[in-house]
PDB file of N, CA and C in Angstrom:
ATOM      1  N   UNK A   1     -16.305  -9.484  -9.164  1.00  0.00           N
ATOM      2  CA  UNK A   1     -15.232  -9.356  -8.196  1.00  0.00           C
ATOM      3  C   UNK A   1     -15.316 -10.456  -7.142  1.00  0.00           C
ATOM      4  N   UNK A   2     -16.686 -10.905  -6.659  1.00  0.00           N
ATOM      5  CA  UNK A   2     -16.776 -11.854  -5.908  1.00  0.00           C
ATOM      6  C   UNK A   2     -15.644 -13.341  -6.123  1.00  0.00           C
ATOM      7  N   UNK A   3     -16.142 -13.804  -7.469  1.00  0.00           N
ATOM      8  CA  UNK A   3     -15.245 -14.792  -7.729  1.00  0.00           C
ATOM      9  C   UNK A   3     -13.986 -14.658  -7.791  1.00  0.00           C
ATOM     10  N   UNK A   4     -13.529 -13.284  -8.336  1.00  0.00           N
ATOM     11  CA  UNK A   4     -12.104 -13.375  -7.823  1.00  0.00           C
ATOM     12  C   UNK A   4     -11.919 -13.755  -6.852  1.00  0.00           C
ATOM     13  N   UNK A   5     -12.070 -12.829  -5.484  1.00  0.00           N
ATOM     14  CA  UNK A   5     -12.039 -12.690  -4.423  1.00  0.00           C
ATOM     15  C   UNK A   5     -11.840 -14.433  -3.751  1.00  0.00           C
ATOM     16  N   UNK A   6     -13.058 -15.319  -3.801  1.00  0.00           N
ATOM     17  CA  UNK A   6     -13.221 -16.146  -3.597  1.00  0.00           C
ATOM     18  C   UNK A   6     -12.263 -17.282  -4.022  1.00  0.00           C
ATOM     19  N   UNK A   7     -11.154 -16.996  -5.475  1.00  0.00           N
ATOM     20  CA  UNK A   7     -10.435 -17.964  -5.681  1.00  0.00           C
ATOM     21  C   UNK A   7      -9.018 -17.500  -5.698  1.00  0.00           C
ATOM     22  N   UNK A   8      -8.811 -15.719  -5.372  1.00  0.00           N
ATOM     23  CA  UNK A   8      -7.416 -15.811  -5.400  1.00  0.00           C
ATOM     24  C   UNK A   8      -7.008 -14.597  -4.165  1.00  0.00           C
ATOM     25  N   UNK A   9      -8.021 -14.462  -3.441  1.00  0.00           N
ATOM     26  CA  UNK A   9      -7.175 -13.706  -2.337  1.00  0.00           C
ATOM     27  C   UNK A   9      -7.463 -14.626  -0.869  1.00  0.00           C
ATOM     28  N   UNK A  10      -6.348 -14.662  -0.296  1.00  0.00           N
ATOM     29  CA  UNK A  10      -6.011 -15.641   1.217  1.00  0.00           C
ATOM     30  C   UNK A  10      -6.759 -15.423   2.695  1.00  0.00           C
ATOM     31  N   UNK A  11      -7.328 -15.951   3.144  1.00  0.00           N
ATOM     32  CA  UNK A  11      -7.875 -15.345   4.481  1.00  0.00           C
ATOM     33  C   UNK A  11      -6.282 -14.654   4.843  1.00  0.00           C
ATOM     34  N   UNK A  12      -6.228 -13.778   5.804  1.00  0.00           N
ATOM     35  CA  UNK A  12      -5.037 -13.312   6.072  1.00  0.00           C
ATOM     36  C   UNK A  12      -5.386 -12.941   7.744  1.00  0.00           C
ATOM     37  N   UNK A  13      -4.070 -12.734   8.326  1.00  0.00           N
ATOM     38  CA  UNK A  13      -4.185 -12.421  10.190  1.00  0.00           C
ATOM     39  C   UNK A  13      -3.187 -12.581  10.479  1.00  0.00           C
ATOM     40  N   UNK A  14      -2.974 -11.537  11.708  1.00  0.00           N
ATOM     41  CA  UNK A  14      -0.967 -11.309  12.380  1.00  0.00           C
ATOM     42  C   UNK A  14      -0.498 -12.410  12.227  1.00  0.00           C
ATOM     43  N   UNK A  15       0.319 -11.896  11.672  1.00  0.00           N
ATOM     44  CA  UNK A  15       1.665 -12.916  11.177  1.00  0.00           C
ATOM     45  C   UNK A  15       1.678 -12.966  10.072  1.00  0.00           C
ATOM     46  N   UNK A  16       1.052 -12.546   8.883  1.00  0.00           N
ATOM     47  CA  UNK A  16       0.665 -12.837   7.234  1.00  0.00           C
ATOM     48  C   UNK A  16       1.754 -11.777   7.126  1.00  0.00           C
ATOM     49  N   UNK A  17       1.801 -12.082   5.947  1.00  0.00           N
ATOM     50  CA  UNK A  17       2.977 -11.066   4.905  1.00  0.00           C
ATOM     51  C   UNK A  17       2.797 -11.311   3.558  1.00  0.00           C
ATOM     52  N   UNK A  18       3.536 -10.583   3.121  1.00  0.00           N
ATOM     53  CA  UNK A  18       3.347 -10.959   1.119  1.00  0.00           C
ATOM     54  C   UNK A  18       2.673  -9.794   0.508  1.00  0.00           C
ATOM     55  N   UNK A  19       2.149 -10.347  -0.591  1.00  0.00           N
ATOM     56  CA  UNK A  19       1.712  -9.078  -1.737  1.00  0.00           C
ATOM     57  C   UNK A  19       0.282  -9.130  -1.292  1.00  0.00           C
ATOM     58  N   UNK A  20      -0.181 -10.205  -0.853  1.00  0.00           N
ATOM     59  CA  UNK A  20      -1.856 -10.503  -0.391  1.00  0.00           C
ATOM     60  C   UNK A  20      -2.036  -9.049   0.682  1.00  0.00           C
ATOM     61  N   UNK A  21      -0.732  -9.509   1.547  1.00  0.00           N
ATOM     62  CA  UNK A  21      -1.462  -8.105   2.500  1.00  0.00           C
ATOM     63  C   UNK A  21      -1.196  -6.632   2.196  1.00  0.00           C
ATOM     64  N   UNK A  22      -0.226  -6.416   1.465  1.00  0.00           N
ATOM     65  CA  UNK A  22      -0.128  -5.089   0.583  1.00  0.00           C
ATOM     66  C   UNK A  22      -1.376  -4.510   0.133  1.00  0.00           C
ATOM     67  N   UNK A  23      -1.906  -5.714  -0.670  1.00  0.00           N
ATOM     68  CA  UNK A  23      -3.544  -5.415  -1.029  1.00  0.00           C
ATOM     69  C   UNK A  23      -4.346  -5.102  -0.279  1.00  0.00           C
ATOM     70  N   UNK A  24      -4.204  -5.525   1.166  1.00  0.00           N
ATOM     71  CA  UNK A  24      -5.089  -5.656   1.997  1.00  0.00           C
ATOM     72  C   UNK A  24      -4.915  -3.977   2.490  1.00  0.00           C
ATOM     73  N   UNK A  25      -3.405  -3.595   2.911  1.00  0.00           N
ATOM     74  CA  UNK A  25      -3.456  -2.561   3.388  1.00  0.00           C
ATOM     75  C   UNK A  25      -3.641  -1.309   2.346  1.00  0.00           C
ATOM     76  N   UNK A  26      -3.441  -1.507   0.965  1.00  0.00           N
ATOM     77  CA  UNK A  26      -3.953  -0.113   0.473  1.00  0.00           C
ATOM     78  C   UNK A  26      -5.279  -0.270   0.153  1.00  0.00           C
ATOM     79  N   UNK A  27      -6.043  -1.536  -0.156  1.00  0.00           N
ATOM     80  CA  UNK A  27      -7.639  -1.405   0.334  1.00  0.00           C
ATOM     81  C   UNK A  27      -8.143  -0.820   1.447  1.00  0.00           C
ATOM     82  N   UNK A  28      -7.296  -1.235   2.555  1.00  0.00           N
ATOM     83  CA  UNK A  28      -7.579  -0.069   3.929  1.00  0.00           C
ATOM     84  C   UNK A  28      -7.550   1.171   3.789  1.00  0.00           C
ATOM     85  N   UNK A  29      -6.351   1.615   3.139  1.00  0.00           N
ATOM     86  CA  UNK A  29      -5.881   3.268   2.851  1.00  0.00           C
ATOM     87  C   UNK A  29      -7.209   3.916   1.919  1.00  0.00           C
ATOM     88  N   UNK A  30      -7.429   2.902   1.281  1.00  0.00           N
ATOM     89  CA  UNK A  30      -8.462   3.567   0.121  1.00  0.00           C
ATOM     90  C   UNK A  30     -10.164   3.782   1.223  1.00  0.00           C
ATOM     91  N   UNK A  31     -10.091   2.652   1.647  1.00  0.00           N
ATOM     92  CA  UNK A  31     -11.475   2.867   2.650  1.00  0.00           C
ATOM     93  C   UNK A  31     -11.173   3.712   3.928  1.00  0.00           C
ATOM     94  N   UNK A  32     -10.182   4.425   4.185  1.00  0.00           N
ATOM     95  CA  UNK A  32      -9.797   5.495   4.924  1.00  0.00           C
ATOM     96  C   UNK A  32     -10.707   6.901   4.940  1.00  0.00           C
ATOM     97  N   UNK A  33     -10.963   6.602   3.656  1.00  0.00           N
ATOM     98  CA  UNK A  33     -11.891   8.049   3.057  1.00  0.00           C
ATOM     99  C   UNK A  33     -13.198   7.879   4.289  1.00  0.00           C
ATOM    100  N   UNK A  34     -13.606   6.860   4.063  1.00  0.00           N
ATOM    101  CA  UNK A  34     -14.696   7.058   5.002  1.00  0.00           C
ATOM    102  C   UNK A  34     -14.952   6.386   6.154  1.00  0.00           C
ATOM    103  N   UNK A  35     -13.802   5.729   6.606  1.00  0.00           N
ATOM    104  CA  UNK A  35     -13.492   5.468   8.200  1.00  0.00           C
ATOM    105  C   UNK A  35     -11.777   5.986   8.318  1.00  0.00           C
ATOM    106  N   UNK A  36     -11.350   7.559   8.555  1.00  0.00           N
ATOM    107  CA  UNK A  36     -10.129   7.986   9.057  1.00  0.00           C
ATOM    108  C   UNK A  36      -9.228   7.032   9.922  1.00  0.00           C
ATOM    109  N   UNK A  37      -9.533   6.408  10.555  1.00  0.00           N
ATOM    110  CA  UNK A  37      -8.424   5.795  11.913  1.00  0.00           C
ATOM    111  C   UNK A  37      -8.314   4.570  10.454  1.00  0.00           C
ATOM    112  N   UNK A  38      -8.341   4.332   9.432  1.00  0.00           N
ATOM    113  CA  UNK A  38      -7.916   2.762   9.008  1.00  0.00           C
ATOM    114  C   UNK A  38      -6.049   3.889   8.343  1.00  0.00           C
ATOM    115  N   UNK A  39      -5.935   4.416   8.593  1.00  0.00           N
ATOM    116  CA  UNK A  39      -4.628   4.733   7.640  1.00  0.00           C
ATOM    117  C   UNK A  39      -3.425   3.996   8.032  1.00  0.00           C
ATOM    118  N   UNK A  40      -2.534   3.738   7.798  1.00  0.00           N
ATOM    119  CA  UNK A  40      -1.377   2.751   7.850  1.00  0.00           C
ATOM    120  C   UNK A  40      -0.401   2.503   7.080  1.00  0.00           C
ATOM    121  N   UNK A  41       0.932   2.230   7.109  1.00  0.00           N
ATOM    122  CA  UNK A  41       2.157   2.132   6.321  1.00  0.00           C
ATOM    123  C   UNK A  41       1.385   0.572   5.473  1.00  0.00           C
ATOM    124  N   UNK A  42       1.611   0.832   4.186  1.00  0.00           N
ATOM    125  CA  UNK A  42       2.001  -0.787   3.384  1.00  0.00           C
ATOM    126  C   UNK A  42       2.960  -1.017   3.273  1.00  0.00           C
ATOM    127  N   UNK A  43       3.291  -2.042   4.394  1.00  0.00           N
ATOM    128  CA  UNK A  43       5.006  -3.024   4.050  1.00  0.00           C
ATOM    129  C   UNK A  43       4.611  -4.477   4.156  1.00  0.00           C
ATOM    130  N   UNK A  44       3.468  -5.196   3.918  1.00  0.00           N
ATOM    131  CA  UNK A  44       3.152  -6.311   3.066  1.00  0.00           C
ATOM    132  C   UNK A  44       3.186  -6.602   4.525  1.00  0.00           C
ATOM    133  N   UNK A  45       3.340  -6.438   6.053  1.00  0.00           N
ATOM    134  CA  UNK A  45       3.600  -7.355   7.384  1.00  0.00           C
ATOM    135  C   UNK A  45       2.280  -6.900   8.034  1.00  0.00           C
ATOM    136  N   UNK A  46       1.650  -8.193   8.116  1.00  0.00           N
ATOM    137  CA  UNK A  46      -0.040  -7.974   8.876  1.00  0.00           C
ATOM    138  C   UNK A  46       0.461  -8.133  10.560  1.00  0.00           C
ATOM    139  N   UNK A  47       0.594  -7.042  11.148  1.00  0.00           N
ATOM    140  CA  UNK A  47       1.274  -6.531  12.790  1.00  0.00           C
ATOM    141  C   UNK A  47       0.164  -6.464  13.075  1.00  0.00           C
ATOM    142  N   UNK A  48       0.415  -5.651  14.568  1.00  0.00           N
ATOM    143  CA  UNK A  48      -0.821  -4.953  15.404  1.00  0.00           C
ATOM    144  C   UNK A  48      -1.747  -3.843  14.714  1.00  0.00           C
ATOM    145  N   UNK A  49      -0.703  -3.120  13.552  1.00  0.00           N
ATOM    146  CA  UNK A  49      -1.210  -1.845  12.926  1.00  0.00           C
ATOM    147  C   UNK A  49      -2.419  -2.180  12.073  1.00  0.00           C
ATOM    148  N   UNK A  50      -2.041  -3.375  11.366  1.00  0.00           N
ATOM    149  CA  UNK A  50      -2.592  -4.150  10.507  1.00  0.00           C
ATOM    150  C   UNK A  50      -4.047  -4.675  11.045  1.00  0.00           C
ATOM    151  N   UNK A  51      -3.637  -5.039  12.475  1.00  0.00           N
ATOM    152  CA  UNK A  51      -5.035  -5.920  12.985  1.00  0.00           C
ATOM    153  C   UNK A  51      -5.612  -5.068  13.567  1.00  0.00           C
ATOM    154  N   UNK A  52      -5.435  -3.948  14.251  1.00  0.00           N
ATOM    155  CA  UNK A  52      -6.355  -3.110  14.557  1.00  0.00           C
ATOM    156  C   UNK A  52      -7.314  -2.196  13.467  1.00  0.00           C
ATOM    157  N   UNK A  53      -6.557  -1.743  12.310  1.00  0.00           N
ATOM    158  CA  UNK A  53      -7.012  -1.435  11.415  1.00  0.00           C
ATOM    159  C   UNK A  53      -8.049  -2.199  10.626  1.00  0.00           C
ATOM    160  N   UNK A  54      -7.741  -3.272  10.092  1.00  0.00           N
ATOM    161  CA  UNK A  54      -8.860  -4.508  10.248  1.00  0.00           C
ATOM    162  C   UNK A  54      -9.941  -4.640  11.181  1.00  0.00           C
ATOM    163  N   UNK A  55      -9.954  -4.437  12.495  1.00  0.00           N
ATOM    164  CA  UNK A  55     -10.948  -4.655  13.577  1.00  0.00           C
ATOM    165  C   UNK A  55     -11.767  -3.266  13.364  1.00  0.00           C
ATOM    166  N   UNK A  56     -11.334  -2.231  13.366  1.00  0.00           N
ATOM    167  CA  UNK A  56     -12.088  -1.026  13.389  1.00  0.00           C
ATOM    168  C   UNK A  56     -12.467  -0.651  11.651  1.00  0.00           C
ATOM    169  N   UNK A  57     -11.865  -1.581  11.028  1.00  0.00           N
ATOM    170  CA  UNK A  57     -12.880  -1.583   9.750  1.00  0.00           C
ATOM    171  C   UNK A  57     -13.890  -2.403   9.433  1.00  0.00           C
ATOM    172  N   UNK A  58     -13.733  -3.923   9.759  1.00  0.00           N
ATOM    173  CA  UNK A  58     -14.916  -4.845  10.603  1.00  0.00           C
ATOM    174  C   UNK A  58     -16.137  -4.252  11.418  1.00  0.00           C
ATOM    175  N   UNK A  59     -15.803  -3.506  12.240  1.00  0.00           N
ATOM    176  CA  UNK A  59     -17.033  -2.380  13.197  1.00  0.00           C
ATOM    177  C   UNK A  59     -17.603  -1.765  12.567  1.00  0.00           C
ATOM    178  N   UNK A  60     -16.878  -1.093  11.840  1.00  0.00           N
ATOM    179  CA  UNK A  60     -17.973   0.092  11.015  1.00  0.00           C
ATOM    180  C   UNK A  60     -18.690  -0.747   9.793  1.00  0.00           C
ATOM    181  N   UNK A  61     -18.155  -1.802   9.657  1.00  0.00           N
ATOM    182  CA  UNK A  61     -19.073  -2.159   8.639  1.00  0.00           C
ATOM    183  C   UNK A  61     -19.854  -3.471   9.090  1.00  0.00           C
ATOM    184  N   UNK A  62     -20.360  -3.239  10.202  1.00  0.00           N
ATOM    185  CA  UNK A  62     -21.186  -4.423  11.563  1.00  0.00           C
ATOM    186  C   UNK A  62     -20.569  -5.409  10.774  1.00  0.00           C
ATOM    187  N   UNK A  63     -19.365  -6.219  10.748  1.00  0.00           N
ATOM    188  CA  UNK A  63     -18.671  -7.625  10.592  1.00  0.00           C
ATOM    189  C   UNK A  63     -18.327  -7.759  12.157  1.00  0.00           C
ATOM    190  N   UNK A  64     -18.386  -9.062  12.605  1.00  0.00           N
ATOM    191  CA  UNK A  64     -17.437  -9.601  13.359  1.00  0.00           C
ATOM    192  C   UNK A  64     -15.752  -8.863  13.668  1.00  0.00           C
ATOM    193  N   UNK A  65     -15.736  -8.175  14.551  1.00  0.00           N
ATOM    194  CA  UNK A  65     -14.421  -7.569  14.621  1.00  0.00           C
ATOM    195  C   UNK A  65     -13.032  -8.697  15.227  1.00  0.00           C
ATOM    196  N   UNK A  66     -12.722  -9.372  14.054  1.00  0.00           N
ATOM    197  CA  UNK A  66     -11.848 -10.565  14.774  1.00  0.00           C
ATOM    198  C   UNK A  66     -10.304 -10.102  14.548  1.00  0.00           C
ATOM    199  N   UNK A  67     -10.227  -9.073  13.245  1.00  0.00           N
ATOM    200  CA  UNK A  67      -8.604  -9.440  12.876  1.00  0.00           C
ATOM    201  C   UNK A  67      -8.450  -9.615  11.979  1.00  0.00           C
ATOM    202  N   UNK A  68      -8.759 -11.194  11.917  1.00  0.00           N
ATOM    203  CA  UNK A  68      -9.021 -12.027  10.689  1.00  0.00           C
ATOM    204  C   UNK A  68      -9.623 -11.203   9.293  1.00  0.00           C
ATOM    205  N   UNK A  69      -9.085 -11.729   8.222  1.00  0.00           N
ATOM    206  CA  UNK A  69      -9.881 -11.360   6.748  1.00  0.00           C
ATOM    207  C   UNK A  69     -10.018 -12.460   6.235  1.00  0.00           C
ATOM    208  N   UNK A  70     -11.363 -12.656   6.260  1.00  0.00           N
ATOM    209  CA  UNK A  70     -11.574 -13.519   5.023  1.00  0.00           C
ATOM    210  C   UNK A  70     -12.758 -13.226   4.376  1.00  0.00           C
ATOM    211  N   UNK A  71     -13.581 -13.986   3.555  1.00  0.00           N
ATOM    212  CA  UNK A  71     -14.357 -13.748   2.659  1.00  0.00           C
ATOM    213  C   UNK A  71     -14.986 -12.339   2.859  1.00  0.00           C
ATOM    214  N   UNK A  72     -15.847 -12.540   3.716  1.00  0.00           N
ATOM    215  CA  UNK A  72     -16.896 -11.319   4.004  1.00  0.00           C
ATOM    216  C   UNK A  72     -16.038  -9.978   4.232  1.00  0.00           C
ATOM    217  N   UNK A  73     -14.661 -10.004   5.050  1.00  0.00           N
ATOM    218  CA  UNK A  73     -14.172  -9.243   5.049  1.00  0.00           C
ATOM    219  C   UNK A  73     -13.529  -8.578   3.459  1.00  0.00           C
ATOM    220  N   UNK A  74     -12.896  -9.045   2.829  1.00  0.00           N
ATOM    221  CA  UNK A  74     -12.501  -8.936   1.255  1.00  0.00           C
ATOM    222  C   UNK A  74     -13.781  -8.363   0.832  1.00  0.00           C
ATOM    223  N   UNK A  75     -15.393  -8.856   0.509  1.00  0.00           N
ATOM    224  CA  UNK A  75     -16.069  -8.425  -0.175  1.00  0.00           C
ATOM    225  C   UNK A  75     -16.308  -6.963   0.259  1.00  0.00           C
ATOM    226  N   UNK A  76     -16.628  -7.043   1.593  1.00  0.00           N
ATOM    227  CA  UNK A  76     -16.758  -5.469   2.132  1.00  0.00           C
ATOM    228  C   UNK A  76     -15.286  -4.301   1.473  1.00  0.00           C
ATOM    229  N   UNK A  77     -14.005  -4.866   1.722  1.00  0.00           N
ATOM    230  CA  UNK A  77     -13.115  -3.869   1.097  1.00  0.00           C
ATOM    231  C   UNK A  77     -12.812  -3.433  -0.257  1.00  0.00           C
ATOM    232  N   UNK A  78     -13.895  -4.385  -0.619  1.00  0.00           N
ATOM    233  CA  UNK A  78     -14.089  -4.545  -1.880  1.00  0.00           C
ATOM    234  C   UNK A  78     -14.806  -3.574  -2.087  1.00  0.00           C
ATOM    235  N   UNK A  79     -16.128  -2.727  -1.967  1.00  0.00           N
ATOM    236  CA  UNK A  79     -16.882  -1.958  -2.043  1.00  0.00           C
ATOM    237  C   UNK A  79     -16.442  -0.788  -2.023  1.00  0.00           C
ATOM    238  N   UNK A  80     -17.165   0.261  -2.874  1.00  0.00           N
ATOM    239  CA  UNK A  80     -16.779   1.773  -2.198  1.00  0.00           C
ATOM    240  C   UNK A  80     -17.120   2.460  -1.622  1.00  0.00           C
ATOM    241  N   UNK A  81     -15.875   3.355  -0.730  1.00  0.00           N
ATOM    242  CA  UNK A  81     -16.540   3.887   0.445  1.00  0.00           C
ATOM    243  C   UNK A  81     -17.991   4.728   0.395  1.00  0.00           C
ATOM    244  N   UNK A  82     -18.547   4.251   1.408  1.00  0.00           N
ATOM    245  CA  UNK A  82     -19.691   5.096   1.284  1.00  0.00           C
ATOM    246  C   UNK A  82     -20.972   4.345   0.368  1.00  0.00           C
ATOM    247  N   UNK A  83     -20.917   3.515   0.014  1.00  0.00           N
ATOM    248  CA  UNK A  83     -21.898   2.508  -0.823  1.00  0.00           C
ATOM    249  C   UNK A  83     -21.574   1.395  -1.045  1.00  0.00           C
ATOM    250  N   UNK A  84     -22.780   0.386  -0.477  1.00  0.00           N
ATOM    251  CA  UNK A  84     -22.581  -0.950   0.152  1.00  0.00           C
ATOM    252  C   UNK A  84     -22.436  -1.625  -1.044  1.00  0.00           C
ATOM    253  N   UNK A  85     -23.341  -1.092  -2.229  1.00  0.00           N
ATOM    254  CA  UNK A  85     -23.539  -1.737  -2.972  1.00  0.00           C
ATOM    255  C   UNK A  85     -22.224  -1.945  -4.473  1.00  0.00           C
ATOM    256  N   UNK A  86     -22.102  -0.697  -4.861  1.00  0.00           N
ATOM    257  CA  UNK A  86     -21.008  -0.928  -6.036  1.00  0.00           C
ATOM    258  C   UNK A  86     -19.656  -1.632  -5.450  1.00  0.00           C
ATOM    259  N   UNK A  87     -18.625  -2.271  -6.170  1.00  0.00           N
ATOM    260  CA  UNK A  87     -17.640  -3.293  -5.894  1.00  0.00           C
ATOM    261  C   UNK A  87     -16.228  -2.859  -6.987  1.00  0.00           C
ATOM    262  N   UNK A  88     -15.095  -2.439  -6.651  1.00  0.00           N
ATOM    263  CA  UNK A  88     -13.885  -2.096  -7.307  1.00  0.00           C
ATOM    264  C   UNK A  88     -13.869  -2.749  -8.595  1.00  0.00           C
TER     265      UNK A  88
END
Protein backbone atom coordinates (compact mmCIF):
# COMPACT_ATOMS: atom_id res chain seq x y z
CA UNK A 1 0.00 0.00 0.00
CA UNK A 2 2.91 2.20 0.72
CA UNK A 3 3.90 2.47 -2.92
CA UNK A 4 0.68 3.15 -3.96
CA UNK A 5 0.22 5.72 -1.67
CA UNK A 6 3.53 7.23 -2.55
CA UNK A 7 2.83 7.37 -6.41
CA UNK A 8 -0.81 8.03 -6.74
CA UNK A 9 -2.42 9.85 -3.91
CA UNK A 10 -1.78 14.01 -3.71
CA UNK A 11 -0.62 15.81 -0.61
CA UNK A 12 -4.02 17.52 -0.17
CA UNK A 13 -5.17 20.93 2.19
CA UNK A 14 -8.17 23.64 2.22
CA UNK A 15 -8.89 24.36 -0.93
CA UNK A 16 -8.33 20.67 -2.54
CA UNK A 17 -11.26 19.03 -4.16
CA UNK A 18 -11.68 16.02 -6.45
CA UNK A 19 -11.94 12.26 -6.01
CA UNK A 20 -8.39 12.43 -4.02
CA UNK A 21 -10.32 14.06 -1.20
CA UNK A 22 -13.44 11.88 -1.29
CA UNK A 23 -10.85 9.25 -0.42
CA UNK A 24 -9.53 11.20 2.05
CA UNK A 25 -12.85 11.84 3.71
CA UNK A 26 -14.31 8.29 3.78
CA UNK A 27 -10.81 7.14 5.08
CA UNK A 28 -11.73 9.61 7.86
CA UNK A 29 -15.32 8.15 8.23
CA UNK A 30 -13.78 4.71 8.36
CA UNK A 31 -11.12 5.81 11.12
CA UNK A 32 -14.12 7.37 12.98
CA UNK A 33 -14.52 3.98 14.63
CA UNK A 34 -11.80 4.80 16.78
CA UNK A 35 -11.45 8.55 16.96
CA UNK A 36 -15.58 9.69 16.97
CA UNK A 37 -15.15 13.59 16.31
CA UNK A 38 -13.41 12.57 12.59
CA UNK A 39 -17.14 12.05 11.07
CA UNK A 40 -18.00 14.34 8.14
CA UNK A 41 -20.07 14.78 4.86
CA UNK A 42 -17.94 13.42 1.58
CA UNK A 43 -18.44 16.08 -1.10
CA UNK A 44 -14.82 15.76 -2.51
CA UNK A 45 -14.30 19.90 -0.94
CA UNK A 46 -11.27 19.86 1.65
CA UNK A 47 -13.14 23.08 3.95
CA UNK A 48 -12.74 23.76 7.57
CA UNK A 49 -14.74 20.36 8.22
CA UNK A 50 -12.18 18.68 6.30
CA UNK A 51 -9.15 20.38 8.08
CA UNK A 52 -10.20 20.05 11.38
CA UNK A 53 -11.00 16.54 10.97
CA UNK A 54 -7.53 15.99 9.58
CA UNK A 55 -5.90 17.93 12.58
CA UNK A 56 -7.69 15.91 15.27
CA UNK A 57 -6.81 12.79 13.34
CA UNK A 58 -3.04 13.90 13.09
CA UNK A 59 -3.26 14.21 17.23
CA UNK A 60 -4.41 11.07 17.99
CA UNK A 61 -2.09 9.52 15.97
CA UNK A 62 1.07 11.92 17.52
CA UNK A 63 1.57 13.40 13.63
CA UNK A 64 2.17 16.95 13.32
CA UNK A 65 -1.36 18.47 13.48
CA UNK A 66 -1.03 20.81 10.31
CA UNK A 67 -4.14 20.16 8.02
CA UNK A 68 -2.05 19.18 5.51
CA UNK A 69 -2.01 15.32 4.17
CA UNK A 70 0.68 14.02 2.91
CA UNK A 71 2.75 11.00 3.05
CA UNK A 72 2.82 10.12 6.71
CA UNK A 73 -0.54 11.32 6.94
CA UNK A 74 -2.01 8.77 4.01
CA UNK A 75 0.09 5.91 5.57
CA UNK A 76 -1.49 6.39 9.00
CA UNK A 77 -5.20 6.44 7.25
CA UNK A 78 -4.10 3.84 5.73
CA UNK A 79 -3.99 1.55 8.77
CA UNK A 80 -6.73 0.03 10.82
CA UNK A 81 -8.35 1.50 13.41
CA UNK A 82 -6.98 0.41 16.42
CA UNK A 83 -3.64 -1.25 14.99
CA UNK A 84 -0.67 0.60 13.91
CA UNK A 85 0.50 -2.07 12.24
CA UNK A 86 -1.92 -3.86 9.51
CA UNK A 87 -2.59 -1.43 6.25
CA UNK A 88 -6.10 -1.49 3.98
Amino acid sequence: MNNIIQTTLPTLKNGSSGVAVQILQRLLMFQSISVPRLSLKVDGLFGQSTEAAVKDFQKSRGLSADGVVGLKTWQELSALPGDGEETL
